[in-house]
Protein backbone atom coordinates (compact mmCIF):
# COMPACT_ATOMS: atom_id res chain seq x y z
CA UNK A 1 0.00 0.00 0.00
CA UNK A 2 1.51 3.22 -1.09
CA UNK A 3 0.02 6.47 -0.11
CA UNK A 4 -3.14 5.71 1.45
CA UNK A 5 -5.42 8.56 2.43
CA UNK A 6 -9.15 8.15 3.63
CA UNK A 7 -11.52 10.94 5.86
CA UNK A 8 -14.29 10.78 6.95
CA UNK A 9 -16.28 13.94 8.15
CA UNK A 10 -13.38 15.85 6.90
CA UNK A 11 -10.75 13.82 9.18
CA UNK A 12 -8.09 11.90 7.76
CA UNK A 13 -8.27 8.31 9.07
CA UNK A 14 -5.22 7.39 7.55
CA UNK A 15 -2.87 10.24 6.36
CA UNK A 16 -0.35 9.15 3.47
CA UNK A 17 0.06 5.40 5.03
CA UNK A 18 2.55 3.23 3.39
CA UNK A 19 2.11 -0.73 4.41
CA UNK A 20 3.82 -3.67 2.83
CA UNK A 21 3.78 -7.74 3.78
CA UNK A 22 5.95 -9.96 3.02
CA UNK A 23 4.75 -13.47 1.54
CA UNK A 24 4.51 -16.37 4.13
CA UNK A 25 5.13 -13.82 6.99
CA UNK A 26 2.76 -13.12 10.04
CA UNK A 27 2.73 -9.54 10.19
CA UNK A 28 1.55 -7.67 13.24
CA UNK A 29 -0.47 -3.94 12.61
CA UNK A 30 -0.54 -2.06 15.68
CA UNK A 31 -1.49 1.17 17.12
CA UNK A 32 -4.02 3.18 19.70
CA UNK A 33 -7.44 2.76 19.28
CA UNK A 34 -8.06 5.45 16.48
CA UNK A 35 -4.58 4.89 14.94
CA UNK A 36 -6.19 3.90 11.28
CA UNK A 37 -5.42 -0.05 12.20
CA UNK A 38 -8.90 -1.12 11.57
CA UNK A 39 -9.43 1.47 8.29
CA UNK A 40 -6.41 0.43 6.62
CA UNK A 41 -7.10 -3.29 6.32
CA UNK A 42 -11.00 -2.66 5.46
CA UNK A 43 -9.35 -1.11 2.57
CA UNK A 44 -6.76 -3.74 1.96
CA UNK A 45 -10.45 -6.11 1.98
CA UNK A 46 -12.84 -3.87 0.13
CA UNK A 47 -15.12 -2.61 2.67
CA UNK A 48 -13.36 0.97 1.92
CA UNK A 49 -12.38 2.50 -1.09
CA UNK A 50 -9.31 5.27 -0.30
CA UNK A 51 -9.36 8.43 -1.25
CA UNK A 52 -6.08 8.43 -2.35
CA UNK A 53 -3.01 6.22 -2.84
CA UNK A 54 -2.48 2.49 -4.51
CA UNK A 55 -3.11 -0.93 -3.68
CA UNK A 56 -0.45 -3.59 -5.18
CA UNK A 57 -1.05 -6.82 -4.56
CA UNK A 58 1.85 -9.36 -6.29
CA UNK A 59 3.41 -6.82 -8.14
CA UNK A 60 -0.05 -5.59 -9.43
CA UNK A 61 -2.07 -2.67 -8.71
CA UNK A 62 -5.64 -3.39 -7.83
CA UNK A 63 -8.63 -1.44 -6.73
CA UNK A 64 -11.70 -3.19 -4.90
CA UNK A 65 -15.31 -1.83 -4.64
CA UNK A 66 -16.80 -4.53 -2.35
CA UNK A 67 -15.44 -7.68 -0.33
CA UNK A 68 -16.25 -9.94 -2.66
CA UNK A 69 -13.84 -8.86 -5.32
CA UNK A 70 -11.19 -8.91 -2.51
CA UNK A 71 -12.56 -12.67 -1.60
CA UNK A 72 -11.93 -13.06 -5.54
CA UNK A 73 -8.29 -12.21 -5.20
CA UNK A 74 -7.62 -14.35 -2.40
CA UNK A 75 -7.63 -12.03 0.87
CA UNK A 76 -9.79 -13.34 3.54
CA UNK A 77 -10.71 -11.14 6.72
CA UNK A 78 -12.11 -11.83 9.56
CA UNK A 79 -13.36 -8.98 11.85
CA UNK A 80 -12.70 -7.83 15.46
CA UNK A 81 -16.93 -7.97 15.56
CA UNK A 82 -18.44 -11.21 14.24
CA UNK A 83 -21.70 -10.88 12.15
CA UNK A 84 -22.50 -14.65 12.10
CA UNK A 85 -26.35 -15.86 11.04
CA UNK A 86 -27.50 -16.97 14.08
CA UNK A 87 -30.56 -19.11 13.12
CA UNK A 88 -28.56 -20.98 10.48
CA UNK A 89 -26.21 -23.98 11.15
CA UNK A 90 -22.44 -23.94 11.68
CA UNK A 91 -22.12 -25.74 8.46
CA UNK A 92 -24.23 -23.29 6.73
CA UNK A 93 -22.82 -20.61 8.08
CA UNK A 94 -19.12 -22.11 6.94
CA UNK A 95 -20.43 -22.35 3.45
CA UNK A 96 -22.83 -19.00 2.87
CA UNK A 97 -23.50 -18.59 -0.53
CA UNK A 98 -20.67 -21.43 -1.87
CA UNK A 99 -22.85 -24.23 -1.14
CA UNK A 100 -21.70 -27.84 -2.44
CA UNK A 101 -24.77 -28.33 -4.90
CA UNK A 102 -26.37 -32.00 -6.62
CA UNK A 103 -26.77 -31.99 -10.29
CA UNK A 104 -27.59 -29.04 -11.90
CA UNK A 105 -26.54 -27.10 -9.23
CA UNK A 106 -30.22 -26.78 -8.07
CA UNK A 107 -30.38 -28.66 -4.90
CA UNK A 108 -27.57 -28.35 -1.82
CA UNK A 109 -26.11 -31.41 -1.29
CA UNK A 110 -26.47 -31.70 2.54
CA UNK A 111 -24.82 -34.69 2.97
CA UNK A 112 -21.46 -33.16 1.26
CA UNK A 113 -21.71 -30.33 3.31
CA UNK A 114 -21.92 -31.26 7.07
CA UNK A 115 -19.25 -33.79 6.41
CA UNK A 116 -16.73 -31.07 5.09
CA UNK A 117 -18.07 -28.99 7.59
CA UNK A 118 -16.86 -31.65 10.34
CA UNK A 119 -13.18 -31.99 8.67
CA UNK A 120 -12.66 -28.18 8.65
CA UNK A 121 -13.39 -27.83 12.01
CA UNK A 122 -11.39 -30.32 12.98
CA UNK A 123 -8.94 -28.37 11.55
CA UNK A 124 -9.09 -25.79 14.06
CA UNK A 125 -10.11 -27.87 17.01
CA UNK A 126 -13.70 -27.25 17.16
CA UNK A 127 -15.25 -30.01 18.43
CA UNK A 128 -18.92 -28.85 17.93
CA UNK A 129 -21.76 -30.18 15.57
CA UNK A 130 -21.79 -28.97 12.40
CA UNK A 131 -25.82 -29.20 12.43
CA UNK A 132 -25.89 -27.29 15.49
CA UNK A 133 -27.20 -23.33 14.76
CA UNK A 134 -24.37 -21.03 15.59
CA UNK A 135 -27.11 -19.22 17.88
CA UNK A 136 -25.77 -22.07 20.28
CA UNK A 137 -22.22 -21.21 20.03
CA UNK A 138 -20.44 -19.24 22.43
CA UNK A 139 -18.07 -16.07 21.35
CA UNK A 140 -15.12 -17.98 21.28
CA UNK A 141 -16.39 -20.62 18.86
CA UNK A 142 -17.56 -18.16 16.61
CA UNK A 143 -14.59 -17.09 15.80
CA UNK A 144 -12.80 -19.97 15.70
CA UNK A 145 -15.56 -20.70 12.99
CA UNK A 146 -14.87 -17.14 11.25
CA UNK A 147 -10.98 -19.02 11.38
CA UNK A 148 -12.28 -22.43 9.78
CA UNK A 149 -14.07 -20.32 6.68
CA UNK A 150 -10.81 -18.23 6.05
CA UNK A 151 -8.70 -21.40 5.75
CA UNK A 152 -11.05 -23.14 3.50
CA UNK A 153 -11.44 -20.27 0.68
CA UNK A 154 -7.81 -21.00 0.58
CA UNK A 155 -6.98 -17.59 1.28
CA UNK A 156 -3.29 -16.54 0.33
CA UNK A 157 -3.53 -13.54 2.62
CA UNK A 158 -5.74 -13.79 5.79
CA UNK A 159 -6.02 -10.13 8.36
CA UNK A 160 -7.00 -11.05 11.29
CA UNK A 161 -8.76 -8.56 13.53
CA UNK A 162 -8.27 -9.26 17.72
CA UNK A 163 -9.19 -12.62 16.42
CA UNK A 164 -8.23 -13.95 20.48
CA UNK A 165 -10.49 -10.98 22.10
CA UNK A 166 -12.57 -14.01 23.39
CA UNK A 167 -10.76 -16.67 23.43
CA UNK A 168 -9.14 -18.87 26.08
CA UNK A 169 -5.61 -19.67 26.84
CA UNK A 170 -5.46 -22.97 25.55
CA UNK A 171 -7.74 -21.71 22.17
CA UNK A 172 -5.25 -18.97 21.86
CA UNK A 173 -2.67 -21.36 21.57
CA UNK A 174 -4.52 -23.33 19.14
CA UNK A 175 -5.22 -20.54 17.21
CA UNK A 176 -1.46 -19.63 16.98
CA UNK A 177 -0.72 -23.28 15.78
CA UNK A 178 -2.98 -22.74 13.06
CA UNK A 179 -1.35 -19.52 12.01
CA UNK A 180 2.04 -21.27 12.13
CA UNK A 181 0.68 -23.79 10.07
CA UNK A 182 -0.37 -21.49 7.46
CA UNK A 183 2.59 -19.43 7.09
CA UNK A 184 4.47 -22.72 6.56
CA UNK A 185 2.34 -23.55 3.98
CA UNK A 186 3.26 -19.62 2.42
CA UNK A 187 0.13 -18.07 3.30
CA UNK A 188 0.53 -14.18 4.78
CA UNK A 189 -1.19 -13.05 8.05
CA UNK A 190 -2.00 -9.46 8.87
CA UNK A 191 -2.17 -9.93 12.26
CA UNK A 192 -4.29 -6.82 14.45
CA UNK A 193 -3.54 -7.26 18.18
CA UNK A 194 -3.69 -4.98 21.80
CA UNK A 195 -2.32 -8.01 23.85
CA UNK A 196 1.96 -7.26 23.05
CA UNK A 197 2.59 -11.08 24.66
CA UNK A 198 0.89 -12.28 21.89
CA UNK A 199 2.54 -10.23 19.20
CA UNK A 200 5.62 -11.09 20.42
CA UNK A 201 5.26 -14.91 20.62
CA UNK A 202 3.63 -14.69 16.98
CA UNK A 203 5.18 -12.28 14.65
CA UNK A 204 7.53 -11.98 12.13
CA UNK A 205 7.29 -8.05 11.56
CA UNK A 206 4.98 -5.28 13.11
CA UNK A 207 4.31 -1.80 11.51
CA UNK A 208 2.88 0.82 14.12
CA UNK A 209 0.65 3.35 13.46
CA UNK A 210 -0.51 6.21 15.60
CA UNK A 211 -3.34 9.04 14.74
CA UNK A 212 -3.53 7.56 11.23
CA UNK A 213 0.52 8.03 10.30
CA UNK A 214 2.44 5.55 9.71
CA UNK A 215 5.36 5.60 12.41
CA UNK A 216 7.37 2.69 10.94
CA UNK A 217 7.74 -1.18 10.49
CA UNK A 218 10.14 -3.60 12.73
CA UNK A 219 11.66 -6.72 12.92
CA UNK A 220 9.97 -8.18 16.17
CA UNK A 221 12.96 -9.66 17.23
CA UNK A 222 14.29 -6.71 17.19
CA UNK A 223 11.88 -4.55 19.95
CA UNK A 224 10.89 -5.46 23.50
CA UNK A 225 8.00 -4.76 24.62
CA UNK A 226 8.55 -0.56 26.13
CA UNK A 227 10.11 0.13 22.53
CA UNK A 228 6.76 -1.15 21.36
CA UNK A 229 4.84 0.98 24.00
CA UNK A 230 6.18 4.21 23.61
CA UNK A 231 6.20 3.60 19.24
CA UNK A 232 2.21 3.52 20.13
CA UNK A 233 1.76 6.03 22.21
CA UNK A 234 5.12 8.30 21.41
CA UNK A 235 5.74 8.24 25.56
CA UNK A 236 7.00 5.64 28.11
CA UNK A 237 4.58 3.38 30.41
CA UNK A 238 6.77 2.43 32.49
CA UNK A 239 4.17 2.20 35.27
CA UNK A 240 0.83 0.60 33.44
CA UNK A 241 -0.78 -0.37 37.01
CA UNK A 242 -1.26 2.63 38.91
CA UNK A 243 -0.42 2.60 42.62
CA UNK A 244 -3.26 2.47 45.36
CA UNK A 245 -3.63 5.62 47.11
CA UNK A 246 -5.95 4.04 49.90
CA UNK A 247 -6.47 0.76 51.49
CA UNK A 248 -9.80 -0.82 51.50
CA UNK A 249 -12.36 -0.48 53.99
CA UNK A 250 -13.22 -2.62 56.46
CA UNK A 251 -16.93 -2.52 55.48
CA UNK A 252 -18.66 -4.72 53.80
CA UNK A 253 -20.16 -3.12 51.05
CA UNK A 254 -22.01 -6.22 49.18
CA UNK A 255 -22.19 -9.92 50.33
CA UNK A 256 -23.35 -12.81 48.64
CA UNK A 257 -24.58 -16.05 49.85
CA UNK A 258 -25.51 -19.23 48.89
CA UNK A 259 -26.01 -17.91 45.04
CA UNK A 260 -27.32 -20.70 42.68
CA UNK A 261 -28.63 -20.99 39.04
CA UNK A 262 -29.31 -24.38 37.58
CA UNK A 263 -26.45 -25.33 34.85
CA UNK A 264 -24.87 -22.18 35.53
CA UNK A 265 -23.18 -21.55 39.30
CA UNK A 266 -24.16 -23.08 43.12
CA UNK A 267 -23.75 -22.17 46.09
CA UNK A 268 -21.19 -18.97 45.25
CA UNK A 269 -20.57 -17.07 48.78
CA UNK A 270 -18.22 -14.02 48.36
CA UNK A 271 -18.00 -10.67 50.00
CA UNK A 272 -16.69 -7.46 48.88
CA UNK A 273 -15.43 -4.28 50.87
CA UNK A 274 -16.00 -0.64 50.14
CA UNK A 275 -13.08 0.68 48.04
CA UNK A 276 -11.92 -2.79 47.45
CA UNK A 277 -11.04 -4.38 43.72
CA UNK A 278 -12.18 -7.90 43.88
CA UNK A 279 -10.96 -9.97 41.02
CA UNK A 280 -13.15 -12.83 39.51
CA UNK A 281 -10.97 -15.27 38.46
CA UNK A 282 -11.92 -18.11 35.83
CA UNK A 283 -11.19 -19.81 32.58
CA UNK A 284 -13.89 -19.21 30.34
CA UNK A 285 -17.31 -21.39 31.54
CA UNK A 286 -16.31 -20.85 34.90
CA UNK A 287 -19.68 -19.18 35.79
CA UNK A 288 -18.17 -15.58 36.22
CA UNK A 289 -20.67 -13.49 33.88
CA UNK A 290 -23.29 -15.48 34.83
CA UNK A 291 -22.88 -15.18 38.18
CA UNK A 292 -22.17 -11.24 38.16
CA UNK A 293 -25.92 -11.01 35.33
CA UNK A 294 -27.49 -12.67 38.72
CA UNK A 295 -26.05 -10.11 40.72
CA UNK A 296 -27.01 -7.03 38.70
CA UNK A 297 -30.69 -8.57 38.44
CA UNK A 298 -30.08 -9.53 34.27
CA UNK A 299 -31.08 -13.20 35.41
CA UNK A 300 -32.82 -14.58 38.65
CA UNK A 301 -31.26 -16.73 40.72
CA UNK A 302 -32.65 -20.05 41.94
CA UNK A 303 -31.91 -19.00 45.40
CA UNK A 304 -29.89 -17.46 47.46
CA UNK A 305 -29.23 -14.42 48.97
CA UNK A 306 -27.84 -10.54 48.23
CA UNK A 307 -26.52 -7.83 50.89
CA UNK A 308 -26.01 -4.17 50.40
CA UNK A 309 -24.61 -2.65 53.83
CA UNK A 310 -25.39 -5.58 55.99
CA UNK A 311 -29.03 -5.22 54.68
CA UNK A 312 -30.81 -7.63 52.67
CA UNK A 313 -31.94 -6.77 48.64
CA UNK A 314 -34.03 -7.90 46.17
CA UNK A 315 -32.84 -7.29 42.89
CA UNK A 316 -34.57 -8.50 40.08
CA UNK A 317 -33.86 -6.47 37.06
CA UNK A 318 -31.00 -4.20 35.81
CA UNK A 319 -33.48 -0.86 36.98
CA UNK A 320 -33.44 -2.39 40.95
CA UNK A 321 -29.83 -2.67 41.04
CA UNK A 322 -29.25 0.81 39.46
CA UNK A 323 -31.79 2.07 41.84
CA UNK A 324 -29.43 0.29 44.46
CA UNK A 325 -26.28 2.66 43.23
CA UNK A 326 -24.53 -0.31 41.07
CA UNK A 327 -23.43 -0.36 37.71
CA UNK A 328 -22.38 -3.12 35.19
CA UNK A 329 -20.02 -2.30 32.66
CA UNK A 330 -20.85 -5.75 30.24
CA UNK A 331 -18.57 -8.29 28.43
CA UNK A 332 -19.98 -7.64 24.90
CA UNK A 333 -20.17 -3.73 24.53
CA UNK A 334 -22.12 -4.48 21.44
CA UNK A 335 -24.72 -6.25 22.37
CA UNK A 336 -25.69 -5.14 25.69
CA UNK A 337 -23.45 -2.19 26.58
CA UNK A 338 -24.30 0.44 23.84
CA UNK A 339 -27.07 1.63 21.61
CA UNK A 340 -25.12 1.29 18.45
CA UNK A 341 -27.32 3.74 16.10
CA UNK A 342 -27.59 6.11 18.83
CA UNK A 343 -25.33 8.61 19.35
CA UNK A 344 -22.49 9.51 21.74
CA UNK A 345 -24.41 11.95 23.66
CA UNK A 346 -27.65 10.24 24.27
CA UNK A 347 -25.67 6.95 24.95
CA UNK A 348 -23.49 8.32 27.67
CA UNK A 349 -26.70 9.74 29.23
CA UNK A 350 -28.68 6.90 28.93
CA UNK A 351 -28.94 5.46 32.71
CA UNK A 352 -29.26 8.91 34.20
CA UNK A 353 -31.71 10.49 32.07
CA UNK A 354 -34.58 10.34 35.16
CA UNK A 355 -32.21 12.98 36.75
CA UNK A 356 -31.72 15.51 33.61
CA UNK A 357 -35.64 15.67 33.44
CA UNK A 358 -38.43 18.22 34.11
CA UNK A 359 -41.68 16.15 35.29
CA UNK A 360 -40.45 12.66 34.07
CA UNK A 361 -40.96 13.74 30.58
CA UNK A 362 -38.58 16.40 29.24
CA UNK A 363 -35.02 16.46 29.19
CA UNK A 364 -32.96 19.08 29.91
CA UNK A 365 -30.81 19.08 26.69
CA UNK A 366 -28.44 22.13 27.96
CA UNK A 367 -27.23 20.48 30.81
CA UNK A 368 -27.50 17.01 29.05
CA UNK A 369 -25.23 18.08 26.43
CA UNK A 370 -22.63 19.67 29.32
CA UNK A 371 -22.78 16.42 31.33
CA UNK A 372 -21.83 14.05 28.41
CA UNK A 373 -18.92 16.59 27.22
CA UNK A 374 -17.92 16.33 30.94
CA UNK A 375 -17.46 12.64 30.67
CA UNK A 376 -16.43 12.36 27.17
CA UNK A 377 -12.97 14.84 28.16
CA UNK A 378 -12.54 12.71 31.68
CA UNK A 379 -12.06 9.66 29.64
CA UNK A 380 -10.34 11.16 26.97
CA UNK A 381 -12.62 9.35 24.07
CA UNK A 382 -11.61 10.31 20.71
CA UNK A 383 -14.89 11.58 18.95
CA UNK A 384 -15.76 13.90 15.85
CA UNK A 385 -18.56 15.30 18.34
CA UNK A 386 -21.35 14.66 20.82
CA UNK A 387 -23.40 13.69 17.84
CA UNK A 388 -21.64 11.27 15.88
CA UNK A 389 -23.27 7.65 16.21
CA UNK A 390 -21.48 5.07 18.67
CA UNK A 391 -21.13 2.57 15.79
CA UNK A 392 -18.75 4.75 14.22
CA UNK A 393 -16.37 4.44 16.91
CA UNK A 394 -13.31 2.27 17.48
CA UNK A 395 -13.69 -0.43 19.86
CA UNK A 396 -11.81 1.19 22.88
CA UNK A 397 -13.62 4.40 22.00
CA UNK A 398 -17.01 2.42 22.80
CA UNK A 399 -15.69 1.35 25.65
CA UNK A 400 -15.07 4.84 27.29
CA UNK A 401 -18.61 5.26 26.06
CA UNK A 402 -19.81 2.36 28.35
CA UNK A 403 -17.71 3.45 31.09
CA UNK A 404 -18.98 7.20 31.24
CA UNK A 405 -22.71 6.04 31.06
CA UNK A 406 -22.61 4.18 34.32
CA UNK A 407 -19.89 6.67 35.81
CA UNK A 408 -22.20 9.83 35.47
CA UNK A 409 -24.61 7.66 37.50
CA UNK A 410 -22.14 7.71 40.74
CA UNK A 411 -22.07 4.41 41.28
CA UNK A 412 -21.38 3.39 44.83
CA UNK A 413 -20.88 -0.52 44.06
CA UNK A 414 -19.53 -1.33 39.86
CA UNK A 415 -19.01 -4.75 38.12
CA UNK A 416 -16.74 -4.70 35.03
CA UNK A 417 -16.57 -7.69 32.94
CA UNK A 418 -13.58 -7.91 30.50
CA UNK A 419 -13.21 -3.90 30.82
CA UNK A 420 -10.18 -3.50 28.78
CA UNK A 421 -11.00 -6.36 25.89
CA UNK A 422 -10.35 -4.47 22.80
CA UNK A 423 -7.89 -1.91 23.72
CA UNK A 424 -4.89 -0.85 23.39
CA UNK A 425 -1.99 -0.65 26.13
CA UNK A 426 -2.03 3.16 26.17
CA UNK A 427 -6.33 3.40 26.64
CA UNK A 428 -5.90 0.34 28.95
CA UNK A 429 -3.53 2.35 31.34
CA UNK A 430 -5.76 5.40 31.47
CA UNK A 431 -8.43 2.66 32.46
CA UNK A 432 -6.52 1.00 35.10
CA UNK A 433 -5.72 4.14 36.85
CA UNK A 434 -9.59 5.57 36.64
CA UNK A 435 -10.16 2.11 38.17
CA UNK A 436 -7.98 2.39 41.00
CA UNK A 437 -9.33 5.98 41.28
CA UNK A 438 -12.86 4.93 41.68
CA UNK A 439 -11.45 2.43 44.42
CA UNK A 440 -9.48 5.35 46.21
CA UNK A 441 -12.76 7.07 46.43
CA UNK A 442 -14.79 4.47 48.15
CA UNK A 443 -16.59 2.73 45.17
CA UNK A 444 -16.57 -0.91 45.48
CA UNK A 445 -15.59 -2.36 41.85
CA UNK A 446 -16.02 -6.05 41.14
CA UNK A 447 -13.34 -7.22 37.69
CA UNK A 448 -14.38 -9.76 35.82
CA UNK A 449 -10.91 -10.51 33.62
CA UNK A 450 -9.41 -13.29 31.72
CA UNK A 451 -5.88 -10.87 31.77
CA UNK A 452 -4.22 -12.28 34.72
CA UNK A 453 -1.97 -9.64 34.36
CA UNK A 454 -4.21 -7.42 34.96
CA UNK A 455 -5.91 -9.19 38.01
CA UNK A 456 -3.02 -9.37 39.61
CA UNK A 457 -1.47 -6.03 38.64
CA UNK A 458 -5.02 -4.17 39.99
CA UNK A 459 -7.18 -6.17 42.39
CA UNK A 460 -6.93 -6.47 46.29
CA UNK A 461 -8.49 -9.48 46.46
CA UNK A 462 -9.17 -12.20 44.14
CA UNK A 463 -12.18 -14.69 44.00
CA UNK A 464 -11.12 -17.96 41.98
CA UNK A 465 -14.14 -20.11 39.93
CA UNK A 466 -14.10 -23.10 38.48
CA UNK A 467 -17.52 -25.15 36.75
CA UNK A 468 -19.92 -22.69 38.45
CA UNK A 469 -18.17 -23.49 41.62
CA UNK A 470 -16.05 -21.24 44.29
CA UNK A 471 -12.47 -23.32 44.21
CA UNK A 472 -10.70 -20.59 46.13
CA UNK A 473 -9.82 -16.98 47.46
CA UNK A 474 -6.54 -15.28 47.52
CA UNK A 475 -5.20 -12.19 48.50
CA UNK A 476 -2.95 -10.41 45.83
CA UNK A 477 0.00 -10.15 47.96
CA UNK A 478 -0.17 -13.91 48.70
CA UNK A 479 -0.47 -15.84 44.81
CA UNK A 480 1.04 -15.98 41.55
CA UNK A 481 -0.26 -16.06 38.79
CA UNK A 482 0.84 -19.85 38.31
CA UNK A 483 -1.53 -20.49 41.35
CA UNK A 484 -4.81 -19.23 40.00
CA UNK A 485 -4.43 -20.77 36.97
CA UNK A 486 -4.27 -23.87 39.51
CA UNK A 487 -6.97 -23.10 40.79
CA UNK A 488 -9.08 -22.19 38.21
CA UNK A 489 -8.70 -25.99 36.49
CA UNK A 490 -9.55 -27.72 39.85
């Protein structure tokens, strides 16, 4: 790529970008949220035409109007937010409008189908049924699916898009057996990544960019992980966990007992104290987000029991536990966390609009409109305006979003699940230390991670799960990581 320019709303995206892969390379594109990372290989697939500069692809220039003429040349991509038809089958999903037909190409062969469908997943270690709709599937196996399709166009040039976001440990390192495989079999990689550990065990070369420049491409090899850092973000993180101001409490701000859900979690006691980061510790299916939707009042326990300041609660929707001074910052921002075609404004408003109104009804738009600007500059979100629709942001961008919403609500007790998935190291610090901030000021905050760097470099306290069940508790000062990880498969 030579050149590359593309604006939208009058703001360059990417500003004269140059970007070239080698053949039968993995090649690691990294950056900020915002940096262009995202943009630049929607153009390399079609989704965006630029507004200037060339695409050469094998010593030829080529120009793409859609995805499917990028499909045509053999580039495959699969994105950072999976779009999968959920009422359809895994098999049908893996072979969307490239069906195996009978004679006359009139009729899908069905029978040819699921049983290619079962060998490609067993290429990636995806021991589901291929008749099975993908409305059954969880995250991870979606993309792992996303990762079976890619491999059977025969792609010679596959971007992959925080393609572990939601993946486990031991899927991760499945995933990064596949892409070895591949580039030994001379197929490229574009490889789009916040977690450095895994850029660093996987690739061959990384290019950086940061506010859509390009700042330069390495040798991995060649960087450690602070060169990386301050490429990003042009300064040095040398502290990326922030240091506690305060100590906990010694109140007990929420308690838990005797929490059960069929199939999902029994008998979970825990308790957490006010100003106190309490870690929830699990491999994935551990009953974590489950447990903490019970919690919040998004599902309904079979029994058991809540406290809020020694005093018993019933919460049984989202509104009783706002109304209760908590706030749930979700796993899939997406789905649950945002109203995507909505815009900034109105969705960083959204759970305190009873207290901007004038008898219930009207909404004071004046002091709406300061309030959302206030919490738009504390988190430092990169927008074009209060009015520009959420969709159009970058991932880490939405996040912020998510983050002010519940924050302007003065939260006294907040759950985050997976707060940081999707960003990048520079956003995540900013997070870490508004985190430890909200602590510091007396707000109890329950972290829901699958980073155990990040559990261990930010909670007090950490509550281990494994199966739905409660397998230990550990103070920070007292494990390693070695030890949850222990604990979380027994």
């Amino acid at each position: 790529m030579e050149g590359i320019r593309k604006s939208y709303y009058g703001v360059y995206a990417l500003d004269n970008v140059d970007f070239a892969v080698k053949k039968g390379t993995i090649h690691a594109l990294m950056g900020e949220n915002g940096a262009g990372k995202s943009t630049l290989v929607k153009v390399i697939a079609g989704v965006h035409r630029p507004d200037e500069g060339k695409v050469i692809l094998k010593g030829k220039e080529v120009s793409f109007s859609n995805p499917g003429q990028s499909i045509d040349h053999g580039i495959a991509m699969i994105y950072q937010e999976l779009n999968p038809i959920l009422d359809m089958t895994v098999a049908e999903n893996l072979y969307l409008g490239r069906e195996p037909m009978k004679k006359r190409n009139t009729i899908i062969n069905d029978k040819k189908m699921y049983r290619d469908a079962r060998e490609l997943l067993d290429k990636v270690s995806l021991d589901v049924d291929p008749r099975m709709n993908m409305r059954l599937l969880s995250v991870a196996q979606h993309q792992l699916v996303e990762i079976a399709k890619a491999i059977d166009r025969n792609a010679e040039l596959i971007i992959m898009d925080e393609p572990t976001s939601a993946l486990s440990e031991r899927e991760i390192e499945g995933l990064f057996q596949i892409m070895r495989e591949l580039k030994n079999q001379g197929r490229t990689i574009i490889y789009i990544s916040h977690k450095l550990d895994e850029v660093f065990q996987v690739s061959d070369e990384v290019t950086v960019l940061r506010d859509g420049h390009y700042v330069g491409t390495f040798f991995t090899r060649e960087l450690d992980k602070n060169q990386l850092i301050k490429k990003m973000v042009d300064r040095e993180l040398t502290e990326i966990f922030p240091v506690r101001r305060k100590k906990p409490s010694g109140k007990i701000k929420l308690s838990v007992e005797g929490l059960s859900r069929k199939n999902e979690f029994d008998n979970i006691n825990f308790e957490v104290y006010e100003g106190e980061i309490l870690g929830m510790v699990g491999l994935m299916g551990a009953g974590r987000t489950e447990i903490a939707q019970a919690v919040f009042g998004c599902t309904r326990p079979d029994s058991g029991r809540i406290r809020i300041d020694g005093r018993e609660v019933h919460i049984r929707t989202p509104k009783d536990a706002v109304e209760h001074r908590m706030g749930f910052v979700t796993e899939d921002r997406k789905l649950t966390g945002l109203v995507l075609p909505m815009s900034v404004k109105d969705n960083v408003t959204l759970a305190h609009l009873e207290k901007l109104c004038t008898g219930r009804y009207f909404i004071r738009k004046k002091e709406e409109k300061e309030l959302a600007e206030e919490y738009v500059k504390k988190l430092r979100t990169k927008i074009m305006g209060l009015g520009q629709l959420v969709q159009n942001l970058s991932g880490g961008n939405q996040q912020k979003v998510v983050l002010g919403k519940w924050l302007m609500n003065v939260p006294e007790i907040l759950i985050l699940d997976e707060p940081t998935r999707g960003i990048d190291v520079g956003a995540k610090s900013e997070i870490y230390q508004l985190i430890a901030d909200l602590a510091d000021a007396g707000i109890t905050v329950i972290m829901i991670s699958s980073e155990m760097e990040e559990i261990l470099g930010l909670c007090d306290r950490m509550v281990v799960f494994h199966e739905g069940h409660k397998s230990g508790e550990v103070m920070r000062a007292d494990t390693t990581q070695e030890q949850l990880l222990e604990m979380a498969t027994s």
